[in-house]
C-alpha atoms as a PDB file:
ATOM      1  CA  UNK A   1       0.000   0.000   0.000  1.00  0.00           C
ATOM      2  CA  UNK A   2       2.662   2.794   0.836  1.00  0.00           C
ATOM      3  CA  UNK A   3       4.629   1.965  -2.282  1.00  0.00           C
ATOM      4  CA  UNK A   4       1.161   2.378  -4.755  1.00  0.00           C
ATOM      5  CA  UNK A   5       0.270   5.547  -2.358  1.00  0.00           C
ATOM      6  CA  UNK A   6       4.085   6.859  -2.648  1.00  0.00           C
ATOM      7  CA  UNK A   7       3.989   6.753  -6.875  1.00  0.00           C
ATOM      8  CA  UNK A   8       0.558   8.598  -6.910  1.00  0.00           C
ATOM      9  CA  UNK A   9       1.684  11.094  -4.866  1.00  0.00           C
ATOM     10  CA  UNK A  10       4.949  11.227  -6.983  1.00  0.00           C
ATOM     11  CA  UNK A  11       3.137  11.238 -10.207  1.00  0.00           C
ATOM     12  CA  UNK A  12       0.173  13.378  -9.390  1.00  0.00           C
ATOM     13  CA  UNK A  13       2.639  16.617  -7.207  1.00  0.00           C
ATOM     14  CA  UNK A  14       4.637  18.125  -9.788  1.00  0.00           C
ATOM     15  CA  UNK A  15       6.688  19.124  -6.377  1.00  0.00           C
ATOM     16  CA  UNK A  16       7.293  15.780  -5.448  1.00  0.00           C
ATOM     17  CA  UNK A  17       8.600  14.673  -8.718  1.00  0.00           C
ATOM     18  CA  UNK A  18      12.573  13.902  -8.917  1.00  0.00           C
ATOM     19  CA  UNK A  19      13.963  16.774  -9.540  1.00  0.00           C
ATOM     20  CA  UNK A  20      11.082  18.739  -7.360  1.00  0.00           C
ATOM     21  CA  UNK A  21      11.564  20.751  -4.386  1.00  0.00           C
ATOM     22  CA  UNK A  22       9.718  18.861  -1.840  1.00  0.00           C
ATOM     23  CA  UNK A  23      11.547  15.455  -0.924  1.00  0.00           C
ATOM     24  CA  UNK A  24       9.444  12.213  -0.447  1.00  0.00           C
ATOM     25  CA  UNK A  25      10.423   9.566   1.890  1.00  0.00           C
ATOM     26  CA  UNK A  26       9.920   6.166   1.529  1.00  0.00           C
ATOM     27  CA  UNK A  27       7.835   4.927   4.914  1.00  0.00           C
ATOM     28  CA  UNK A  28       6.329   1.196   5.417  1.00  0.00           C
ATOM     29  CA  UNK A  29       7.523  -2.081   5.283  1.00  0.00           C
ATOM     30  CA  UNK A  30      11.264  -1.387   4.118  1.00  0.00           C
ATOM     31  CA  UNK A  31      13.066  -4.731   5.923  1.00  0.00           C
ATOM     32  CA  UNK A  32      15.789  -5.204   2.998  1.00  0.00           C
ATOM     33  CA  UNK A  33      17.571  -3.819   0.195  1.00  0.00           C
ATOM     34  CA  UNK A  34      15.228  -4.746  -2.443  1.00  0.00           C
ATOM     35  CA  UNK A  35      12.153  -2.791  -0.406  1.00  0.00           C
ATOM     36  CA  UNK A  36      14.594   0.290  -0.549  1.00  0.00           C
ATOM     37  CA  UNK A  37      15.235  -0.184  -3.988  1.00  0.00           C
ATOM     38  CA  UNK A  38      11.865  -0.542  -4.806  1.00  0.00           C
ATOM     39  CA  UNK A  39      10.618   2.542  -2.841  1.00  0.00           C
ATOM     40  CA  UNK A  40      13.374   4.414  -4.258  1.00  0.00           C
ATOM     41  CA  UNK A  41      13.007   3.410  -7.931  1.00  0.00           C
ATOM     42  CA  UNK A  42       9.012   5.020  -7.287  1.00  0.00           C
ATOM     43  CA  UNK A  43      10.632   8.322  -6.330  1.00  0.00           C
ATOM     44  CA  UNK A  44      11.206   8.183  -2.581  1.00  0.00           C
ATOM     45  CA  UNK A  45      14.157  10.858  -1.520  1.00  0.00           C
ATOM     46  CA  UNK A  46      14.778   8.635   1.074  1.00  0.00           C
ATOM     47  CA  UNK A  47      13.906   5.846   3.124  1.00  0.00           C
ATOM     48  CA  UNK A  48      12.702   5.127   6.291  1.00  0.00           C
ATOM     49  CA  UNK A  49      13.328   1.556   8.281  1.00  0.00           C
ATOM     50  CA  UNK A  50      11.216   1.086  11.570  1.00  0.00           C
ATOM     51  CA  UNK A  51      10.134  -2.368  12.737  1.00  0.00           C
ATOM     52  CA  UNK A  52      12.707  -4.443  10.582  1.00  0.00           C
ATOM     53  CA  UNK A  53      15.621  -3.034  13.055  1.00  0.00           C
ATOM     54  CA  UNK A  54      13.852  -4.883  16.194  1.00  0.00           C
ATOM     55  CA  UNK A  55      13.975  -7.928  13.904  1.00  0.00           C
ATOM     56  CA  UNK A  56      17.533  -8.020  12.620  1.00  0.00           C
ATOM     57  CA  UNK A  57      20.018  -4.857  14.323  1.00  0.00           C
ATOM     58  CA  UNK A  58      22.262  -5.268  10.532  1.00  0.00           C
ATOM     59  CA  UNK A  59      19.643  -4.359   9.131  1.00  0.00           C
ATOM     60  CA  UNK A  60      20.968  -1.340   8.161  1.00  0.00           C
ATOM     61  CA  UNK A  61      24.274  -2.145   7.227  1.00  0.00           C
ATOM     62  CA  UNK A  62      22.586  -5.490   5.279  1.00  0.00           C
ATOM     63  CA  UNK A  63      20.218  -2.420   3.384  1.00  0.00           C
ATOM     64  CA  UNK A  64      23.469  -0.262   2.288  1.00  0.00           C
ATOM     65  CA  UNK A  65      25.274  -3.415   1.161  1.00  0.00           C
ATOM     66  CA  UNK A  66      22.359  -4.681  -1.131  1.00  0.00           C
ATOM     67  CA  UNK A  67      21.522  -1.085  -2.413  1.00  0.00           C
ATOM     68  CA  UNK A  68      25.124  -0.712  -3.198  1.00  0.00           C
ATOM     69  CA  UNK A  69      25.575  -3.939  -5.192  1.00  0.00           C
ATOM     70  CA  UNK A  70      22.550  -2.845  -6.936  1.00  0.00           C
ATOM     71  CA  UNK A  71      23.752   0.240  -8.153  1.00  0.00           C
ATOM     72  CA  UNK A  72      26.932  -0.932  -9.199  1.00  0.00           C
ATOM     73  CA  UNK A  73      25.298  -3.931 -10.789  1.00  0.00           C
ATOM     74  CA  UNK A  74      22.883  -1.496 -13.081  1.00  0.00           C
ATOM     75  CA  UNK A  75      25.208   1.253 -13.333  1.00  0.00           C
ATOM     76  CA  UNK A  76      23.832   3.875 -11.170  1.00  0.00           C
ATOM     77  CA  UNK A  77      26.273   6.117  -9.520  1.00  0.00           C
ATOM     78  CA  UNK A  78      24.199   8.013  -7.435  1.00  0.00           C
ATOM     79  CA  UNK A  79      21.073   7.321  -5.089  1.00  0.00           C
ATOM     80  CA  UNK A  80      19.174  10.568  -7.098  1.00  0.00           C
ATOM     81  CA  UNK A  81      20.077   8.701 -10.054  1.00  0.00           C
ATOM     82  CA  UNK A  82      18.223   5.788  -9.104  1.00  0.00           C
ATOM     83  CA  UNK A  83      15.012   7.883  -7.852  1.00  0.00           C
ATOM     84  CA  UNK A  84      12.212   7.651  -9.642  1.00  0.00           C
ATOM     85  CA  UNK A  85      13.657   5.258 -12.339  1.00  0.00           C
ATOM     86  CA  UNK A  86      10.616   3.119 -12.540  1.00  0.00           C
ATOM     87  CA  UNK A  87       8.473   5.941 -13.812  1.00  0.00           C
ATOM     88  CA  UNK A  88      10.858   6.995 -16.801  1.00  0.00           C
END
């Protein structure tokens, strides 16, 4: 639900938009790299991880590991390259 909510606010808010002044971040349900990814690739700014710390405390470092492979794999050098990708 917050990733469908997240790309209509992204594609309906000029604003919110990559490249728009007002930065979106990426709230609910982000417990690995590929939910950061995901909530990225819709337009997030950034991303938010809650619950999935209490879970597994490398969570974090597991999330920056994966999203760095990633980006290397696909050749994205930058995070603000990434955002929004799944819209273009």
């Amino acid at each position: 639900l917050a990733l469908r909510v997240l790309r209509d606010v992204v594609l309906s808010v000029p604003e919110c938009a990559p490249g728009g002044s007002v930065p979106v971040v990426g709230v609910g349900g982000i417990a690995c790299w590929q939910d950061a990814v995901e909530f990225l690739m819709t337009g997030a700014s950034a991303v938010q991880v809650g619950a999935a710390v209490f879970a597994n405390p490398c969570v974090f470092r597991e999330i920056l590991s994966g999203l760095s492979r990633f980006m290397d794999r696909k050749g994205y050098s930058t995070v603000a390259a990434l955002r929004g990708a799944a819209l273009r």
